[in-house]
Each structure stands twice: as C-alpha cells, then as structure tokens.
C-alpha atoms as a PDB file:
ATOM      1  CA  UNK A   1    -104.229  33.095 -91.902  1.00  0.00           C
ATOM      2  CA  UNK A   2    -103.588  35.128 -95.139  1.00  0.00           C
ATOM      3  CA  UNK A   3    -101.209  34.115 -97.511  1.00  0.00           C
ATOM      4  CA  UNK A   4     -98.924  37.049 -97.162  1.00  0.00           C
ATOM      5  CA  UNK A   5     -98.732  36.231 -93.638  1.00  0.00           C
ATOM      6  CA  UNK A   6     -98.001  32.641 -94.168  1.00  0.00           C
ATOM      7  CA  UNK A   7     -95.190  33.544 -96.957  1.00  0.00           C
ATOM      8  CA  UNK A   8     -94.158  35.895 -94.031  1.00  0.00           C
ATOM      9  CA  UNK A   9     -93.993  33.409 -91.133  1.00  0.00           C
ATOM     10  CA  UNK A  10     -91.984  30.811 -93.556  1.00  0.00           C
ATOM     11  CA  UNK A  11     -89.457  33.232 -94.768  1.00  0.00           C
ATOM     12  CA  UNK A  12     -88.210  35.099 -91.645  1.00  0.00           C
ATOM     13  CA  UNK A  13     -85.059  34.222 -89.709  1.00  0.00           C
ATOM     14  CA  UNK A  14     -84.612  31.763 -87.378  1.00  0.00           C
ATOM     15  CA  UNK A  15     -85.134  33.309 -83.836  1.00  0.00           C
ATOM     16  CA  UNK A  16     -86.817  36.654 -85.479  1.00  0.00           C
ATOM     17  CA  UNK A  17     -90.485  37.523 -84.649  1.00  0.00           C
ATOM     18  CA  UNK A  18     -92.777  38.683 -86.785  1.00  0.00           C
ATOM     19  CA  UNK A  19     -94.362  41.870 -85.520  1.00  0.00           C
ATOM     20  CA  UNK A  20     -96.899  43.486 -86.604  1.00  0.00           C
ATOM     21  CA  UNK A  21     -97.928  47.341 -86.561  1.00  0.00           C
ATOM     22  CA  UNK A  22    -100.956  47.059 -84.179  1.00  0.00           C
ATOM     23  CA  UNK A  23     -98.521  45.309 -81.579  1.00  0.00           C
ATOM     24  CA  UNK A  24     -96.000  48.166 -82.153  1.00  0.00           C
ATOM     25  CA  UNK A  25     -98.758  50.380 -81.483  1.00  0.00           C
ATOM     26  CA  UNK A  26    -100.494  48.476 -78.204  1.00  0.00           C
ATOM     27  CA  UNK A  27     -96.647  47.856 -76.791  1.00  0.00           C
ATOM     28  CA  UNK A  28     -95.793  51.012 -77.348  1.00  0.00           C
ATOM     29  CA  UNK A  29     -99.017  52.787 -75.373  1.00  0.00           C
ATOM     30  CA  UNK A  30     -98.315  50.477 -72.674  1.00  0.00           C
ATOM     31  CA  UNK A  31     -94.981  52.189 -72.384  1.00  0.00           C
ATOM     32  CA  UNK A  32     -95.979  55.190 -72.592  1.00  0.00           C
ATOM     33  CA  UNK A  33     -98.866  54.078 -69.706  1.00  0.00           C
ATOM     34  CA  UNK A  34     -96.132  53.044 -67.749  1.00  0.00           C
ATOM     35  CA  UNK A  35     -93.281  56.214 -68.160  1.00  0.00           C
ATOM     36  CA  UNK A  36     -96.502  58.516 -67.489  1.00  0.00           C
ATOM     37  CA  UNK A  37     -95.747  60.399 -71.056  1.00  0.00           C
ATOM     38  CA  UNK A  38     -99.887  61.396 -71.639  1.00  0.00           C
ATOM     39  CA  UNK A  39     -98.274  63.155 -74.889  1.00  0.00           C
ATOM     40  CA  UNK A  40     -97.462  59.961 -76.661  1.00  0.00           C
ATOM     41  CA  UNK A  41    -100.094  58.184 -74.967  1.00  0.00           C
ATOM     42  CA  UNK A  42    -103.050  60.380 -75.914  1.00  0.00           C
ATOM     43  CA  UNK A  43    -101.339  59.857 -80.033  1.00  0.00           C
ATOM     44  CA  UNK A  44    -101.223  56.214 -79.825  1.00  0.00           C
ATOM     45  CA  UNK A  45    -104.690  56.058 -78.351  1.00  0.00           C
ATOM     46  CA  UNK A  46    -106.238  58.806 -81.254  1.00  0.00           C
ATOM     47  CA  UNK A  47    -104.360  55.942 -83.662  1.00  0.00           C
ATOM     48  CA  UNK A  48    -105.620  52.905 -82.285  1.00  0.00           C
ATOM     49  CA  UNK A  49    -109.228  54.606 -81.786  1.00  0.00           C
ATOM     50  CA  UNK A  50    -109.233  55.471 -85.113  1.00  0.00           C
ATOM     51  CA  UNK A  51    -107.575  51.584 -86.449  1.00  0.00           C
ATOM     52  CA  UNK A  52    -110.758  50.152 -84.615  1.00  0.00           C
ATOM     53  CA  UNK A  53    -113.470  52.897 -86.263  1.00  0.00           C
ATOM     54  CA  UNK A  54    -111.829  51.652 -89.506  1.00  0.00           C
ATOM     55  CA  UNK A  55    -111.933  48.292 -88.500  1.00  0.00           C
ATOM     56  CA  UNK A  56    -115.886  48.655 -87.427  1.00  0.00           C
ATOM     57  CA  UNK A  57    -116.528  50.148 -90.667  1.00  0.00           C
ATOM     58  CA  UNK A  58    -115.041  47.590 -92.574  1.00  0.00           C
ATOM     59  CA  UNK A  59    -116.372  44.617 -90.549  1.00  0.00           C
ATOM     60  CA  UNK A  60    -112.596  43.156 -90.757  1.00  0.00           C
ATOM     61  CA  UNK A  61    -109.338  43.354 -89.545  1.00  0.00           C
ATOM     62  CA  UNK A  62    -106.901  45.344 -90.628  1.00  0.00           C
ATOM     63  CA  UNK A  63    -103.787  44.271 -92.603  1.00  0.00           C
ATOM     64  CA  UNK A  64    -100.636  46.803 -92.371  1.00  0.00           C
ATOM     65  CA  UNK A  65    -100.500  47.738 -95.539  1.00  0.00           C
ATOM     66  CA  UNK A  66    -104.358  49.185 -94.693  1.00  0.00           C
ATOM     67  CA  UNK A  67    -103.116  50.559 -91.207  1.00  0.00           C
ATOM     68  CA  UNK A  68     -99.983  52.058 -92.586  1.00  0.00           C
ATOM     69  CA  UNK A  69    -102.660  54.115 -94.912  1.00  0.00           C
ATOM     70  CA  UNK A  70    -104.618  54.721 -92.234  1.00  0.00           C
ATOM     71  CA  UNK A  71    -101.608  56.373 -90.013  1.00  0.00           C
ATOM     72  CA  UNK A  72    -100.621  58.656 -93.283  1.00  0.00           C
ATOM     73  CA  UNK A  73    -104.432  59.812 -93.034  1.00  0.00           C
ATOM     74  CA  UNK A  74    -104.218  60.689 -89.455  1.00  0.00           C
ATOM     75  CA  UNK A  75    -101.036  62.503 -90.416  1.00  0.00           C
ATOM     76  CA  UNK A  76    -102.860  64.598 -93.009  1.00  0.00           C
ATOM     77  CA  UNK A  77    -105.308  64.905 -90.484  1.00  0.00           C
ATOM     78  CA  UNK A  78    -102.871  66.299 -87.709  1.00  0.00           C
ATOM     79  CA  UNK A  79    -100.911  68.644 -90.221  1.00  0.00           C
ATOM     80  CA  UNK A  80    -103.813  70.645 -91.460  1.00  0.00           C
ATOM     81  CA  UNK A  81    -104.908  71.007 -87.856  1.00  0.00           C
ATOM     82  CA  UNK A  82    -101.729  72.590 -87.330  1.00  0.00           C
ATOM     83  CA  UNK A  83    -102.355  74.904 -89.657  1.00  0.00           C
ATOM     84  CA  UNK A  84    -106.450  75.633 -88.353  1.00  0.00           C
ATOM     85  CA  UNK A  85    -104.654  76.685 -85.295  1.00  0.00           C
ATOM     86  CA  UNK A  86    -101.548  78.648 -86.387  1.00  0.00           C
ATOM     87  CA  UNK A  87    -103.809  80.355 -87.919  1.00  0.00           C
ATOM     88  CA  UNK A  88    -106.261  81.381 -85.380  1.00  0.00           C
ATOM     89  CA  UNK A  89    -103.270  81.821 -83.036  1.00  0.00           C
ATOM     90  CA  UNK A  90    -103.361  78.786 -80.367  1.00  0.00           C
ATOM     91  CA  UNK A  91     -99.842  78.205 -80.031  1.00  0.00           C
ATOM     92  CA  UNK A  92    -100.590  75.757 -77.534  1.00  0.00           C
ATOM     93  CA  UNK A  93    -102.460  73.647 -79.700  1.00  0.00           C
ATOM     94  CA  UNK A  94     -99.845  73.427 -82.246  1.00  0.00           C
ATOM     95  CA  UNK A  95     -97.539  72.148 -80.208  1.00  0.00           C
ATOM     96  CA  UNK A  96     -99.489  69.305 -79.097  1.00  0.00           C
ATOM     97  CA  UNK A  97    -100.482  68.196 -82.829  1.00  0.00           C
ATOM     98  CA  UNK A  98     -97.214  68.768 -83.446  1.00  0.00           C
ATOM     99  CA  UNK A  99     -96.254  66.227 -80.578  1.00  0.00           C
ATOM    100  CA  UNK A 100     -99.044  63.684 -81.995  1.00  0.00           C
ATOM    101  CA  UNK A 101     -97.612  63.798 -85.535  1.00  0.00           C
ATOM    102  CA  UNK A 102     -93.956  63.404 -84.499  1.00  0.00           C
ATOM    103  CA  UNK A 103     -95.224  59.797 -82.385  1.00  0.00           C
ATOM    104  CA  UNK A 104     -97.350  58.548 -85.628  1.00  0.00           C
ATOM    105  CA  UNK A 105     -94.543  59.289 -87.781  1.00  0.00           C
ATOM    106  CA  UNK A 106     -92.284  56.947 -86.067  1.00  0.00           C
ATOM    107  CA  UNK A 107     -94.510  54.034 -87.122  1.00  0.00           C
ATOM    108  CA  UNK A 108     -94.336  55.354 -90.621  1.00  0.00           C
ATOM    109  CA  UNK A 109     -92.069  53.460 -93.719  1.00  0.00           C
ATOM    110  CA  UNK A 110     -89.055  55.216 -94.485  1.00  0.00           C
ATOM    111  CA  UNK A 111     -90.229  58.284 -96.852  1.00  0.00           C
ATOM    112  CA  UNK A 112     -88.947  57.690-100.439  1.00  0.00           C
ATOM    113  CA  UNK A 113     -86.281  59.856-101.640  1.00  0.00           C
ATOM    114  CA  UNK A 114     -86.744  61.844-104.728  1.00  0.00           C
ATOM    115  CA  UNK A 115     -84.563  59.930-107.237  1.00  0.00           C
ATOM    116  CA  UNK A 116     -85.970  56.859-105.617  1.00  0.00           C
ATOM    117  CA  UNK A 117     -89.490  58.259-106.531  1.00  0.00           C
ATOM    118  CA  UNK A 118     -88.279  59.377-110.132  1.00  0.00           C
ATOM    119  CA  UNK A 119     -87.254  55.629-110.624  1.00  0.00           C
ATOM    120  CA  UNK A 120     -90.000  54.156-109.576  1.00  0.00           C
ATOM    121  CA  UNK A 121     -92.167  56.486-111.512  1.00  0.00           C
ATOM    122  CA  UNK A 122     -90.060  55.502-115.159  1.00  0.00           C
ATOM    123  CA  UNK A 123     -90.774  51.982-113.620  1.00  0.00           C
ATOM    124  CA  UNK A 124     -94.444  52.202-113.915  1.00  0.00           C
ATOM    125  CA  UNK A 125     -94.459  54.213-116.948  1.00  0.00           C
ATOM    126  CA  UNK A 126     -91.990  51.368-118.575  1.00  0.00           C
ATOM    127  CA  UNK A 127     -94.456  48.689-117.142  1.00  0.00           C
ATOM    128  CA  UNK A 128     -97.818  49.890-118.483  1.00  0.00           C
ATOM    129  CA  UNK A 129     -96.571  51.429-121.199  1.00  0.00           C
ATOM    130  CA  UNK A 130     -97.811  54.531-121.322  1.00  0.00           C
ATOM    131  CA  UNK A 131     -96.933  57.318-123.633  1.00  0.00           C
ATOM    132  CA  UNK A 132     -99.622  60.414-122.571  1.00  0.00           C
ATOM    133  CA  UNK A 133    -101.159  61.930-120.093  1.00  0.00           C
ATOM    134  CA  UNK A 134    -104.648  60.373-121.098  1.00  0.00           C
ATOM    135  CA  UNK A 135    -102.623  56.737-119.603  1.00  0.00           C
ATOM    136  CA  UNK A 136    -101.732  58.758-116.144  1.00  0.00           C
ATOM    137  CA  UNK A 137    -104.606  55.924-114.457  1.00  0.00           C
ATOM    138  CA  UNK A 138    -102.583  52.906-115.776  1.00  0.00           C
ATOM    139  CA  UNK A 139     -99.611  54.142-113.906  1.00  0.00           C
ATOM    140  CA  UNK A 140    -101.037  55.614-110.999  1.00  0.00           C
ATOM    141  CA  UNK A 141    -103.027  52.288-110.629  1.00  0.00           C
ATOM    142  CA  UNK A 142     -99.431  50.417-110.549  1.00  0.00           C
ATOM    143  CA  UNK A 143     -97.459  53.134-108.329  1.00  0.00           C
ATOM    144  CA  UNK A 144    -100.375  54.027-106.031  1.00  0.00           C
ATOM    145  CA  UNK A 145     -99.837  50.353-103.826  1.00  0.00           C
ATOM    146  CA  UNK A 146     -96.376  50.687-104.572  1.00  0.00           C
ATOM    147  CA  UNK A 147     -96.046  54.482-102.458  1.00  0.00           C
ATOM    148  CA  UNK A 148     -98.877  53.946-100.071  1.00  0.00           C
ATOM    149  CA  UNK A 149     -97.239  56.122 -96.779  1.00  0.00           C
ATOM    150  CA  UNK A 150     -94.292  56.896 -98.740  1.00  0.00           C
ATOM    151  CA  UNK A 151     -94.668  59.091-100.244  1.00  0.00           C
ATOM    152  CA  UNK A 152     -97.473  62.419-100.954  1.00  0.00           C
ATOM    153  CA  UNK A 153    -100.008  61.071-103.501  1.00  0.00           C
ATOM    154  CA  UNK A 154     -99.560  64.672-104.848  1.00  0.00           C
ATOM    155  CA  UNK A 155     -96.386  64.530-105.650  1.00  0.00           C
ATOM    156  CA  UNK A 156     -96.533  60.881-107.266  1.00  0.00           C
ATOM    157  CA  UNK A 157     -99.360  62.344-109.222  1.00  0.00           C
ATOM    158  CA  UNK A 158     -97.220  66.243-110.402  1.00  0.00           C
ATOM    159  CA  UNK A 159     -94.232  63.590-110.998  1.00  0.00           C
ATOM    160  CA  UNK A 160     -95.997  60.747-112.959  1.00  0.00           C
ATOM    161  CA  UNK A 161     -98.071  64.033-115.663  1.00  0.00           C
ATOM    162  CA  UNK A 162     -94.914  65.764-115.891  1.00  0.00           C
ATOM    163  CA  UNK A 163     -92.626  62.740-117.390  1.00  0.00           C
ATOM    164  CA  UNK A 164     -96.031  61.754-119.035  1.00  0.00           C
ATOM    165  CA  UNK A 165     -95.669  64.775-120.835  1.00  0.00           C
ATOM    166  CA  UNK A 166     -92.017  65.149-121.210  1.00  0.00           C
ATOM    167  CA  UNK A 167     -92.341  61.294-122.806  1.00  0.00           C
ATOM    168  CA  UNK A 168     -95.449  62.564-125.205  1.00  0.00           C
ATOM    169  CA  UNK A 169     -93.815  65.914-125.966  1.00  0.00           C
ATOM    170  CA  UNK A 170     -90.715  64.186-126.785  1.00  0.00           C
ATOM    171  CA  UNK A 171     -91.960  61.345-128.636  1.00  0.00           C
ATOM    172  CA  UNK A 172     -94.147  63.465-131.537  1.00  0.00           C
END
C-alpha cells in the first residue's frame, strides 16, 4: 500500500469510505449496464479500455492522480474529434462525442477558476523565484502537478510567460 494511500485511510472520517476513481468508473458502468443507457456505457468502457492500455504500458497500476490525467487526455481526445466531424459534416457523430465527453467530465476535479489560477501562478513564481521568462521550467515544473485536469496546460503556460514578463519588464 502506498503511502498516500495509507495517510489517506488514517485521516478520513469515521464511517466515510475511501473511493477511488476506477471504482467510480466500474460502479458507474454497471449502472449504466443495468438502466440500458449504451451512451454512457460505451464512454465509461472507451475510459476504462484506455486506463488498462495505460496500465499495460506501464506494467503498473494506476494511481488517480495518473488516471485523472489520463481522463483529461481522452477529453482532448474527444473534443478535437468533435471538431474532425463538424467539419466534414456528421452531425451525428458530434453528438455522440459530445455525449462521451459530457460522462468523462463528470469524473473530472472541479476546473480552476481564473483568479484561482492567477494565484496559484504568483504562488509558484513566489516559490521558485523566478524573475524571467528563461525560469518559465522552474515554475511550470511546480504548477504542472499542482493543475493536472484542472486546468488547460495552455493556459497555465500563456498565464505563467505573461506575469514572467510583466515581473521582468517591471523589475529592470
């Protein structure tokens, strides 16, 4: 047992269970097995197919953390399919990507809000204390564990060169 987990089994509440996101996932296709829904089904089996090709790969099991980067993958995955098919016109197919990505969303962390990102961002910059752009690998090193299926890697990385520069434009 890892140590997270053990930290994690000591410090819950008294009655609470510790769940974690591949028993969301398995208890939620059997649900969706047993109302007949084959939309949510046929998501939770694409996740779980792809958890165990990651998990074959990697000759170990998964920890959330790793299947909550995983899921944002699959999303990625799912939206620019989306757009593959708006754009050659199949409507049909759209809507059932669109379907998949609403069911793997649910098992997604709570997206961070922009001043919550902007904080954390100063954070990081405060921690390793960087003052250019050349240190943006410093504090994408700290922030990128910190976001992991929270937010776009994108817009960590616009956010974190922008007050990099702000901070190196205002400091000469």
């Amino acid at each position: 047992m890892g140590r997270a987990t053990e930290l994690q089994l000591r410090h819950r509440p008294r009655g609470a269970t510790l769940v974690s996101l591949r028993d969301r996932l398995n208890s939620e296709l059997k649900a969706a097995m047993r109302s007949n829904d084959a939309t949510r089904r046929d998501a939770l089996r694409m996740v779980l197919a792809a958890v165990q090709r990651a998990e074959k790969e990697g000759k170990h099991e998964l920890a959330d953390d790793e299947m909550l980067g995983l899921l944002a993958r699959e999303l990625k995955v799912r939206r620019e399919s989306v757009d593959a098919f708006r754009a050659g016109g199949r409507e049909d197919l759209v809507a059932r990507e669109e379907a998949a990505i609403a069911v793997v969303s649910e098992f997604m962390p709570q997206p961070l809000s922009e001043a919550e990102l902007r904080a954390m961002v100063e954070a990081a910059i405060a921690e390793s204390g960087a003052a250019s752009p050349r240190d943006m690998g410093k504090v994408m090193g700290i922030l990128s564990p910190r976001t992991r299926g929270r937010a776009d890697g994108k817009a960590v990385s616009q956010l974190v060169t922008q007050l990099l520069a702000a901070r190196a434009a205002g400091g000469s």
